[in-house]
PDB file of N, CA and C in Angstrom:
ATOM      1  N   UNK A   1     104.992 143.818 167.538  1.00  0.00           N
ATOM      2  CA  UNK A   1     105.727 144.441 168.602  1.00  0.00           C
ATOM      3  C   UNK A   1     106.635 143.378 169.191  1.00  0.00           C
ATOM      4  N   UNK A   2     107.992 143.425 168.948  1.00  0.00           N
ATOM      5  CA  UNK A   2     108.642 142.863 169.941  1.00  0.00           C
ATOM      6  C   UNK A   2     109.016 143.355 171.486  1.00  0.00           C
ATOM      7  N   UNK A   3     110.212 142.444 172.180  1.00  0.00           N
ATOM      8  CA  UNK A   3     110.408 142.633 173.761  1.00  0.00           C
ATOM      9  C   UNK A   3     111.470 142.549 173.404  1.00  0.00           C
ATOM     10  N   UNK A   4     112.647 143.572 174.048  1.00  0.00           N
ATOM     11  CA  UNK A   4     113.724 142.704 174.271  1.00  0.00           C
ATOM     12  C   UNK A   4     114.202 143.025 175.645  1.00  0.00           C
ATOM     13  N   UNK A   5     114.744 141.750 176.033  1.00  0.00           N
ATOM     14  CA  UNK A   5     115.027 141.697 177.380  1.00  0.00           C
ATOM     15  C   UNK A   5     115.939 140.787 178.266  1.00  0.00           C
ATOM     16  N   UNK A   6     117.189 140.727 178.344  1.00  0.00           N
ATOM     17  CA  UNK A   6     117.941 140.286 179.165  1.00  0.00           C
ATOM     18  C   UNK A   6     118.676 139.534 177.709  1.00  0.00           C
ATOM     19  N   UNK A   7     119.070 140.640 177.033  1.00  0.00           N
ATOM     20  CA  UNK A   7     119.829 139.963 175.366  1.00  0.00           C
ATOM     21  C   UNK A   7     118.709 139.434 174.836  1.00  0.00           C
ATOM     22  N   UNK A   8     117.695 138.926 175.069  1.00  0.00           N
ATOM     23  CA  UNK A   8     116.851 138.019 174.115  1.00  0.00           C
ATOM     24  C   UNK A   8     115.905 139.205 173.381  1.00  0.00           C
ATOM     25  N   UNK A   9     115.046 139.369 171.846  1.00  0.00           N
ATOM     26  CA  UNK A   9     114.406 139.655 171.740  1.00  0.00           C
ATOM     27  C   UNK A   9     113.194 138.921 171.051  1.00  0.00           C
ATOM     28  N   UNK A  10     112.135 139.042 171.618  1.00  0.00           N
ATOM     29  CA  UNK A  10     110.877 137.740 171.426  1.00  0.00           C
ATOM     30  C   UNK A  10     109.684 138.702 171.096  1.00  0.00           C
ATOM     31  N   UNK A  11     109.345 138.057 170.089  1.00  0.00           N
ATOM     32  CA  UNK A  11     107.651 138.412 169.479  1.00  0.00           C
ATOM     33  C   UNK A  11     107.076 138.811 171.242  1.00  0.00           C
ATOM     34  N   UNK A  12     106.044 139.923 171.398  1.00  0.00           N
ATOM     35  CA  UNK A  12     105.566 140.173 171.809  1.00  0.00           C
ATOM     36  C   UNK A  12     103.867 140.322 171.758  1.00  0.00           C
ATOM     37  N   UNK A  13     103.575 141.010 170.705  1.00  0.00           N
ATOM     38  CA  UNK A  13     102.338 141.160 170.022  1.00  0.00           C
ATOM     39  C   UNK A  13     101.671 141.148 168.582  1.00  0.00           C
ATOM     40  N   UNK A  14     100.893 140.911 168.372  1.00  0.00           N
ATOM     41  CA  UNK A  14     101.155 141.698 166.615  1.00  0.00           C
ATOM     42  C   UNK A  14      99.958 142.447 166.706  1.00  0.00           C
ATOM     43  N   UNK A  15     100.394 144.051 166.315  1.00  0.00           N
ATOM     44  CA  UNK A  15      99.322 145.478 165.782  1.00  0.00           C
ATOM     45  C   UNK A  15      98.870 144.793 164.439  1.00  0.00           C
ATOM     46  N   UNK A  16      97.588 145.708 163.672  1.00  0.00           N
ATOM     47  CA  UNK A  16      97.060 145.902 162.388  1.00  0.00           C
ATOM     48  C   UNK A  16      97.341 147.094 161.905  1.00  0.00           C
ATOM     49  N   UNK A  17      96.713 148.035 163.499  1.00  0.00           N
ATOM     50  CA  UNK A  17      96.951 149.574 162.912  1.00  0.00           C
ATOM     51  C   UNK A  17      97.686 150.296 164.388  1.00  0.00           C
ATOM     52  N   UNK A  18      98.035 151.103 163.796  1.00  0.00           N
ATOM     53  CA  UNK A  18      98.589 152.172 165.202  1.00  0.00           C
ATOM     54  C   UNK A  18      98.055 152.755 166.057  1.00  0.00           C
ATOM     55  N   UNK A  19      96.427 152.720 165.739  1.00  0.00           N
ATOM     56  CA  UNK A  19      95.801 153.369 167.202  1.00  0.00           C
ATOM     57  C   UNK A  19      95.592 151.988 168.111  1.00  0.00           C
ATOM     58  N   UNK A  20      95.881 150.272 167.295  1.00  0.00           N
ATOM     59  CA  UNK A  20      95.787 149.506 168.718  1.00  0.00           C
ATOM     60  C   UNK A  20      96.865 149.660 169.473  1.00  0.00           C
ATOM     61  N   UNK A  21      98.159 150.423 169.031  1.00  0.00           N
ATOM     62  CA  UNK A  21      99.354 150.047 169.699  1.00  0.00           C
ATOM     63  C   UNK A  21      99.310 151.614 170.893  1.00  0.00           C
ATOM     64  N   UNK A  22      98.436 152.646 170.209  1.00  0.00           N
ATOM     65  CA  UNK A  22      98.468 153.675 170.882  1.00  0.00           C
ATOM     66  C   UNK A  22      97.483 153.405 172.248  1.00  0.00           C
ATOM     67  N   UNK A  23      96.510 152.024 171.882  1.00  0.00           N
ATOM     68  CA  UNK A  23      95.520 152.080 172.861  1.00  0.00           C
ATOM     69  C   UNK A  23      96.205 151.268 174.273  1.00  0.00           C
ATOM     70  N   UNK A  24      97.186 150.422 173.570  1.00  0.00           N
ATOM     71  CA  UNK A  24      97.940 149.646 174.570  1.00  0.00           C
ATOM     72  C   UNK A  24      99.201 150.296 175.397  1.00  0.00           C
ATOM     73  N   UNK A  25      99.720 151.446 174.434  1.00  0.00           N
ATOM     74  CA  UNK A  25     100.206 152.148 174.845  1.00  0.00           C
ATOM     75  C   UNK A  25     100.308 153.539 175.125  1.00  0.00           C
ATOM     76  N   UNK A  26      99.373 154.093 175.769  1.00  0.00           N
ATOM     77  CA  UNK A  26      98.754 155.849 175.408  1.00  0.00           C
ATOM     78  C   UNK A  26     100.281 156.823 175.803  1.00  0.00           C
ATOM     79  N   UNK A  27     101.161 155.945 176.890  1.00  0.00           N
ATOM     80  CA  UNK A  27     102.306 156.982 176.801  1.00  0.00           C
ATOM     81  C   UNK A  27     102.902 157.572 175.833  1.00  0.00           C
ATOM     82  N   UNK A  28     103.065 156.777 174.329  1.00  0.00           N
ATOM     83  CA  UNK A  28     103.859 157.440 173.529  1.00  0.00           C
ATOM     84  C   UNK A  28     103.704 158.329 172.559  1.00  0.00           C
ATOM     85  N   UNK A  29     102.196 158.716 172.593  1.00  0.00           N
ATOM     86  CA  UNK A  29     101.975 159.810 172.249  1.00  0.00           C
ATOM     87  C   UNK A  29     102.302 161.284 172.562  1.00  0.00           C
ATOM     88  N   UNK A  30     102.283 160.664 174.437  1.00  0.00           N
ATOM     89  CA  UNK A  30     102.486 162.351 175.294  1.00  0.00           C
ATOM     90  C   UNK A  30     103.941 162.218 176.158  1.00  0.00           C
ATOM     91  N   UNK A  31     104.587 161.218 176.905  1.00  0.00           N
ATOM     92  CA  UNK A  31     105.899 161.472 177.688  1.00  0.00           C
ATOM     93  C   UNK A  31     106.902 162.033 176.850  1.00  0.00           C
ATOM     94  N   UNK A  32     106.929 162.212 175.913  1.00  0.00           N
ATOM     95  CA  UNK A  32     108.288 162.592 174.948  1.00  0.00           C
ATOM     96  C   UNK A  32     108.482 164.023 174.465  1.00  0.00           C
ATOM     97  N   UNK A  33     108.966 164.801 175.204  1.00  0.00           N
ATOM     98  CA  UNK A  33     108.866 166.190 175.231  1.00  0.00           C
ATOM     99  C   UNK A  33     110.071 166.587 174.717  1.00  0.00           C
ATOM    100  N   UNK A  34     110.922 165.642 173.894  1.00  0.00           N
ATOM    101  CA  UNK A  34     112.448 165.945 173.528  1.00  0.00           C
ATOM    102  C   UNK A  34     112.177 166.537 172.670  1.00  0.00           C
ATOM    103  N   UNK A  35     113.455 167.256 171.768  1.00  0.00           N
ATOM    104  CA  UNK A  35     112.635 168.069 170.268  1.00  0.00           C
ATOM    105  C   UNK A  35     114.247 167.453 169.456  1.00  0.00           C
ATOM    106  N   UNK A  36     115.479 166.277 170.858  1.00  0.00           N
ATOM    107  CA  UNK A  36     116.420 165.399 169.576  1.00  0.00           C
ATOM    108  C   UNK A  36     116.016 164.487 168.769  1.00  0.00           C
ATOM    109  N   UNK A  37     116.616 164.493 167.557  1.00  0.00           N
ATOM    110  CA  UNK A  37     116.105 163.372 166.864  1.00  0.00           C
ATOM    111  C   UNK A  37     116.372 161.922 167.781  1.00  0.00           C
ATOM    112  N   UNK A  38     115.407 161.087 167.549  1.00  0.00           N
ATOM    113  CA  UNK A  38     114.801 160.140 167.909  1.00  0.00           C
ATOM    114  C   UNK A  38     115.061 158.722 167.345  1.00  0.00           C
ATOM    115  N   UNK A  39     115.634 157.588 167.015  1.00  0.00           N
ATOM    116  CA  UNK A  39     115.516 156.290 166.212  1.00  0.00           C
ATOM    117  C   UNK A  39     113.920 155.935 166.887  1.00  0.00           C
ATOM    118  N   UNK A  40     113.202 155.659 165.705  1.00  0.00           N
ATOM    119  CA  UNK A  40     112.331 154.432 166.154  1.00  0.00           C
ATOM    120  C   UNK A  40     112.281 153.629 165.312  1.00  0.00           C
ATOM    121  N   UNK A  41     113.097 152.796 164.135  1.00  0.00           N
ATOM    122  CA  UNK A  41     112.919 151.873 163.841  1.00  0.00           C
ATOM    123  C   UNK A  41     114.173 151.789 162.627  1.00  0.00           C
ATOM    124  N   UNK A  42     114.770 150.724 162.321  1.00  0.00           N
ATOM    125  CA  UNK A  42     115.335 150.373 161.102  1.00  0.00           C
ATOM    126  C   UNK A  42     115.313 149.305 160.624  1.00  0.00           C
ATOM    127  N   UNK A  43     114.876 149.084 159.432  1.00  0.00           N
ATOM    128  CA  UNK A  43     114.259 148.407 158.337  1.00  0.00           C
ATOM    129  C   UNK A  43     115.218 148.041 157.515  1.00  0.00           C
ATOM    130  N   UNK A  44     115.592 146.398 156.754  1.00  0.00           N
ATOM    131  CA  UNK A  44     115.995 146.142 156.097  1.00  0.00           C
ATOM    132  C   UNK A  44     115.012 145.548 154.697  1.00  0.00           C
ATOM    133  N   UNK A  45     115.187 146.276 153.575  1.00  0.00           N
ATOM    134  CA  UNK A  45     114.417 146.449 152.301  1.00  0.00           C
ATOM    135  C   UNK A  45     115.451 146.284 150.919  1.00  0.00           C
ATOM    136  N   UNK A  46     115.131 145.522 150.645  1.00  0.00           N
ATOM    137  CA  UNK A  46     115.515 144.777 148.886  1.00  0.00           C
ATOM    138  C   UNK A  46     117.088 145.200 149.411  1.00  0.00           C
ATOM    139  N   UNK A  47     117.727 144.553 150.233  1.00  0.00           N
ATOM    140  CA  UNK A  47     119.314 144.765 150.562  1.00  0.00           C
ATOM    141  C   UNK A  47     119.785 145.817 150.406  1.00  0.00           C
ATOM    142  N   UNK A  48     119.056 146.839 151.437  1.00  0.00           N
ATOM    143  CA  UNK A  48     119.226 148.233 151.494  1.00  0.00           C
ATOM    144  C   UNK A  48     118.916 148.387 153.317  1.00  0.00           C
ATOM    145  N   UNK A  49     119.716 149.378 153.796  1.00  0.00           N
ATOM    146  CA  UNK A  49     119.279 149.245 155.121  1.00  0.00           C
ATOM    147  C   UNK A  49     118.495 151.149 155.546  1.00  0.00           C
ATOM    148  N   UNK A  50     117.465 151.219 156.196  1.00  0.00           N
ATOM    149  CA  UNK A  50     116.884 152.484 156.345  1.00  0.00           C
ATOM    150  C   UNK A  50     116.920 152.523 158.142  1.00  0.00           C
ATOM    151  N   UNK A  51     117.072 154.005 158.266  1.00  0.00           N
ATOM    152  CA  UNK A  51     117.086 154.124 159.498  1.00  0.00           C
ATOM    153  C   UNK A  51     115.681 155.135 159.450  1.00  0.00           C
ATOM    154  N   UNK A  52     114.817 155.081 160.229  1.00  0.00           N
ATOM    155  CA  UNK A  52     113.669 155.978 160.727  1.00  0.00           C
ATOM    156  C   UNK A  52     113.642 156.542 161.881  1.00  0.00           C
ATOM    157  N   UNK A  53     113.824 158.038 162.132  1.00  0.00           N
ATOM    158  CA  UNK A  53     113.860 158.569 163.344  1.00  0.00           C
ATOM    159  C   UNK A  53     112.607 159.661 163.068  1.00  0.00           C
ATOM    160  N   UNK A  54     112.440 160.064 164.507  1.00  0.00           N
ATOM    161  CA  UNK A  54     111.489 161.246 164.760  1.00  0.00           C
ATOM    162  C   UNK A  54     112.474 162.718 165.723  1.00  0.00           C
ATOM    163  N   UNK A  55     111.249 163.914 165.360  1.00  0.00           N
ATOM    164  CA  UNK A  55     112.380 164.946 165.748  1.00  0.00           C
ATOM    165  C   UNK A  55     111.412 165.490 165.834  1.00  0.00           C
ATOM    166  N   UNK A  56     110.460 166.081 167.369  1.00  0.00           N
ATOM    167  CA  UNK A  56     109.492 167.121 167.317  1.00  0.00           C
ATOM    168  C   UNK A  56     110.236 168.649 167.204  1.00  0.00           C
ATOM    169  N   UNK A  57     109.695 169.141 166.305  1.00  0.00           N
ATOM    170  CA  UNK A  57     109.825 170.933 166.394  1.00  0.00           C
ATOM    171  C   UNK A  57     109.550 171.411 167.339  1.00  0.00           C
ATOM    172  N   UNK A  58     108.204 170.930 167.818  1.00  0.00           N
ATOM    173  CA  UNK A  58     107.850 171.901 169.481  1.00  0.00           C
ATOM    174  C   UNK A  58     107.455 170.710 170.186  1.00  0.00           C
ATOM    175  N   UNK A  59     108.204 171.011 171.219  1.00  0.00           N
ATOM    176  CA  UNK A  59     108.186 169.917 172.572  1.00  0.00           C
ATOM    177  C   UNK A  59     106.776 169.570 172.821  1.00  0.00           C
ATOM    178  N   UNK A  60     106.012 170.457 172.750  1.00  0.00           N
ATOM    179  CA  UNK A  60     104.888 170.727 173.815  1.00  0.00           C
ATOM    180  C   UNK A  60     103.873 169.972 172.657  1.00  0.00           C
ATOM    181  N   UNK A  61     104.045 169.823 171.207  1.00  0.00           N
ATOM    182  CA  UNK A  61     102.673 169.840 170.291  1.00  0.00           C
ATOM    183  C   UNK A  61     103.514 168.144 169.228  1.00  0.00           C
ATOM    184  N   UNK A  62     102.916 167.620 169.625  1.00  0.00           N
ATOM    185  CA  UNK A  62     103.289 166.285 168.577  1.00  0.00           C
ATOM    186  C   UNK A  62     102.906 166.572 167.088  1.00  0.00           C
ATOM    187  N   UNK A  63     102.005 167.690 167.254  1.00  0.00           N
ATOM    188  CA  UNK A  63     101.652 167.426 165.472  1.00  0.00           C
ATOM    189  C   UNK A  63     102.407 167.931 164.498  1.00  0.00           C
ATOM    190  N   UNK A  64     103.877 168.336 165.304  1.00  0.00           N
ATOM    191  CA  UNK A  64     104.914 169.303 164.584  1.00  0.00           C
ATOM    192  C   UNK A  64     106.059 168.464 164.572  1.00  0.00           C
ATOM    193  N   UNK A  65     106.400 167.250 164.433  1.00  0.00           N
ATOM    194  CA  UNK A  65     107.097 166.287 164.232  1.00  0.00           C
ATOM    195  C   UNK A  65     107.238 166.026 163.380  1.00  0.00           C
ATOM    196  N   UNK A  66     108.433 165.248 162.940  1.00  0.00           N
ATOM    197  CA  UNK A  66     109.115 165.154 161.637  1.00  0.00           C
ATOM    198  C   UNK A  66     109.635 163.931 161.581  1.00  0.00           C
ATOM    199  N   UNK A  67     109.501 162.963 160.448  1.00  0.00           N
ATOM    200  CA  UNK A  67     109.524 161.244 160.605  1.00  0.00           C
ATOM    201  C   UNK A  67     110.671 161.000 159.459  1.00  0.00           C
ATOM    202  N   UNK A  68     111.626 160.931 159.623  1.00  0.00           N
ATOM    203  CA  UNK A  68     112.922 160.845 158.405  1.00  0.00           C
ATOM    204  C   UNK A  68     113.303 159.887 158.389  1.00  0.00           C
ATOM    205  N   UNK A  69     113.579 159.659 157.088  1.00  0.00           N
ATOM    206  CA  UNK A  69     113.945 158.293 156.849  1.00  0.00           C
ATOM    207  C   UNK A  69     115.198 158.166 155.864  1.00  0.00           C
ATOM    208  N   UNK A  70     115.839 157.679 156.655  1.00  0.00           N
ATOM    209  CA  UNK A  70     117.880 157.582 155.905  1.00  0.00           C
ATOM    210  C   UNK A  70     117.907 156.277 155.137  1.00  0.00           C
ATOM    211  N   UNK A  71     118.827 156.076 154.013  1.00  0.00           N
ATOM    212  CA  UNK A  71     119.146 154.647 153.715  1.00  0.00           C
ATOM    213  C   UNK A  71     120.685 155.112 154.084  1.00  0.00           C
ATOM    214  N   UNK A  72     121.212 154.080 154.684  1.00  0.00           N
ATOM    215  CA  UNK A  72     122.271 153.734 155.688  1.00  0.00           C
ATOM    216  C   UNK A  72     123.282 152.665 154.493  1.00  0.00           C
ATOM    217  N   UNK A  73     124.511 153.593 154.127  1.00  0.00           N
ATOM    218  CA  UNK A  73     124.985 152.565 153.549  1.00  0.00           C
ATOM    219  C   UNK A  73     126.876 152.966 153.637  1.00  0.00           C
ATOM    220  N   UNK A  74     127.587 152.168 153.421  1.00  0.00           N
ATOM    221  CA  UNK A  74     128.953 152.112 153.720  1.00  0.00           C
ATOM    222  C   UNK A  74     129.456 152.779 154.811  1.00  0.00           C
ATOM    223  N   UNK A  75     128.400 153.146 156.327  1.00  0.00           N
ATOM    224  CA  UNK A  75     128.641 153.895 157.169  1.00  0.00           C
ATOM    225  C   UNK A  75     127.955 155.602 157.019  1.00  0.00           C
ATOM    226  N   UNK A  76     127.201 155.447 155.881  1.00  0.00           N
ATOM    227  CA  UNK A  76     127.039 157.416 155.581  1.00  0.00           C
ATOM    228  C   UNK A  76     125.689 156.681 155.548  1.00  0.00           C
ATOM    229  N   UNK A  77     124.486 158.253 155.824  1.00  0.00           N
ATOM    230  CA  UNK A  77     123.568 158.308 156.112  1.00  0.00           C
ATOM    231  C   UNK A  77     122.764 159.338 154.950  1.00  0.00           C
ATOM    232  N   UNK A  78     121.572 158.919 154.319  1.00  0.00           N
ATOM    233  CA  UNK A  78     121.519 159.996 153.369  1.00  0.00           C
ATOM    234  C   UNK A  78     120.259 160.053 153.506  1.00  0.00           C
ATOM    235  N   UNK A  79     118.859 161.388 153.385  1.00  0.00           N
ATOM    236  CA  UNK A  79     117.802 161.241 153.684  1.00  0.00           C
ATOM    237  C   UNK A  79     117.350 160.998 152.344  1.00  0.00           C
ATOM    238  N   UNK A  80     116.142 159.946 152.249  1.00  0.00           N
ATOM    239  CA  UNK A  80     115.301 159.221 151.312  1.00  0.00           C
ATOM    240  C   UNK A  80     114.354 160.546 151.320  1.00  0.00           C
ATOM    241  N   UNK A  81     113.505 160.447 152.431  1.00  0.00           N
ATOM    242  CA  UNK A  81     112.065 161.323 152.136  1.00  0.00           C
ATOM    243  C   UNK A  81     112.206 161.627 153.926  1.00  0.00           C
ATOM    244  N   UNK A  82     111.132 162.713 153.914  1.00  0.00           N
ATOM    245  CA  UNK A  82     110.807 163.409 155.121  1.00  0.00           C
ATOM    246  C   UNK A  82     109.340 163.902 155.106  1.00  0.00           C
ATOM    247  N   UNK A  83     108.214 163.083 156.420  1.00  0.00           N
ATOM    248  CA  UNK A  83     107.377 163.160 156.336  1.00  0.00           C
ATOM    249  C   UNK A  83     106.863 163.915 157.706  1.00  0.00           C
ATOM    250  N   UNK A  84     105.467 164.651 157.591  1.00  0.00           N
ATOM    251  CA  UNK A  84     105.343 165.285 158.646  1.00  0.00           C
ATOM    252  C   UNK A  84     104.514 164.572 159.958  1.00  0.00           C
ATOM    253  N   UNK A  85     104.165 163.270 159.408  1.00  0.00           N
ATOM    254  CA  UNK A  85     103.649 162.575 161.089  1.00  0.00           C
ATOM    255  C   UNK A  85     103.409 160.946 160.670  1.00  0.00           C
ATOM    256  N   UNK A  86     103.864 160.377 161.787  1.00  0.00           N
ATOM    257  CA  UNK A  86     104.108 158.790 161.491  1.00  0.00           C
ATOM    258  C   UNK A  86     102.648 158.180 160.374  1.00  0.00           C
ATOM    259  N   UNK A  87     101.602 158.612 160.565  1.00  0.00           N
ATOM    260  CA  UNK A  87     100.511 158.368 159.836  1.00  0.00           C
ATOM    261  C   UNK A  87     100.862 158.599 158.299  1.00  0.00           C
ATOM    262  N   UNK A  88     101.976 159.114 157.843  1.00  0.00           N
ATOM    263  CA  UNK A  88     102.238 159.317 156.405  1.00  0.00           C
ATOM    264  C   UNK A  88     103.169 158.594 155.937  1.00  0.00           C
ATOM    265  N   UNK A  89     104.081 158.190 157.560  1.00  0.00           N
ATOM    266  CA  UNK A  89     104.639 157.079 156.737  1.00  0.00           C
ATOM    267  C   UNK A  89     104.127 155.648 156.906  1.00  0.00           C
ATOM    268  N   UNK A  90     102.755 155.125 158.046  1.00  0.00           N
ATOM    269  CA  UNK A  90     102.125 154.631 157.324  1.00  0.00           C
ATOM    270  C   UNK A  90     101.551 154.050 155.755  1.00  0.00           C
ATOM    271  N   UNK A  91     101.267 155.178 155.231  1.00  0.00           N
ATOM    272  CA  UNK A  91     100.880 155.168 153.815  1.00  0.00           C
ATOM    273  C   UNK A  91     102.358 155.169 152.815  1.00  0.00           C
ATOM    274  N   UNK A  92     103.683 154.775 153.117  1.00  0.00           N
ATOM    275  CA  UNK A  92     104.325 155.044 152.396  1.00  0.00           C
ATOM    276  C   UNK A  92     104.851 153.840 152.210  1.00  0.00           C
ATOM    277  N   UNK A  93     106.253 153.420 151.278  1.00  0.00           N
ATOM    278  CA  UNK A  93     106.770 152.423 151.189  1.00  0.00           C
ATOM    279  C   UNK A  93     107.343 152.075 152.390  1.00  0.00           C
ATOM    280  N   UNK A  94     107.803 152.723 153.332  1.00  0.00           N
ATOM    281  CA  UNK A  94     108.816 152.148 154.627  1.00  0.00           C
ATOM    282  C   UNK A  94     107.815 151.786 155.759  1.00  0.00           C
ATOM    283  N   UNK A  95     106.470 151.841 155.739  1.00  0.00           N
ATOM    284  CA  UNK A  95     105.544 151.574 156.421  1.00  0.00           C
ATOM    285  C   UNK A  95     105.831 150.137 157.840  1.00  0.00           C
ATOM    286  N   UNK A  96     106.652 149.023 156.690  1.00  0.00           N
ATOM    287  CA  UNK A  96     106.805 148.293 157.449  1.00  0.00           C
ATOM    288  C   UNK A  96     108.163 148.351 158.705  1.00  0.00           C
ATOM    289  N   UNK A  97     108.260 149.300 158.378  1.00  0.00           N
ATOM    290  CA  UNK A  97     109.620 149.630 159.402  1.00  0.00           C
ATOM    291  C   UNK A  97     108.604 150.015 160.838  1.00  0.00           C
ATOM    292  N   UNK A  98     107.505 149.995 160.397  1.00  0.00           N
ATOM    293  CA  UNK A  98     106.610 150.689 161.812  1.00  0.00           C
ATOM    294  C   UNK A  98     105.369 149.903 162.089  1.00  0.00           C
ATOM    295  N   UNK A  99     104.961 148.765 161.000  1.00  0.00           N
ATOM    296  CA  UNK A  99     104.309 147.703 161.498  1.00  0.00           C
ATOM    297  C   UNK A  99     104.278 146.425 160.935  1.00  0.00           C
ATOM    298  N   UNK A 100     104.545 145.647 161.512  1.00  0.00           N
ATOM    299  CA  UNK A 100     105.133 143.805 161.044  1.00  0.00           C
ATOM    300  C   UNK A 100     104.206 143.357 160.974  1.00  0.00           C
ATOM    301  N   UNK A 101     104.096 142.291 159.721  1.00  0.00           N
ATOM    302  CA  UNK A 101     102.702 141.314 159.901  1.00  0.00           C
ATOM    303  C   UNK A 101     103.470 139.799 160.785  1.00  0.00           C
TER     304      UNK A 101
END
């Protein structure tokens, strides 16, 4: 987990798995009642750049969210894969776009 803050961004923490980051942080499971797509992370992989956003279907129910993942190239955006909850892309190749060793 990084910080960024006042231009600087600095190591903050380091997770293993996502329920320590959920335990440190229980808001981001529930304040987010948007249903726009979302950035939470972009990843640079074998000189390819990916963008990862989220997009709940229903405001009210997180388990109806949608975790997409673009490779970002000459300015155009194209979807790789589309998974139905961050726990899958866990298990996937872009994993590290969502946790750093």
């Amino acid at each position: 987990m990084y910080v960024y803050s006042n231009g600087v961004t600095k190591p903050y923490k380091t997770y293993t798995d996502l329920s320590d980051i959920l335990r440190d942080f229980p808001g981001m499971m529930t304040s987010n009642n948007s249903t726009k797509e979302e950035l939470v992370s972009v990843l640079k992989k074998d000189d390819h750049f990916y963008e990862i956003t989220s997009q709940r279907k229903d405001p009210k129910n997180i388990e109806k969210t949608v975790v997409t993942v673009y490779e970002v190239m000459n300015g155009q955006k194209r979807i790789v894969e589309e998974y139905n909850d961050i726990y899958e892309v866990m298990a996937s190749p872009y994993k590290e776009a969502i946790m750093t060793n």
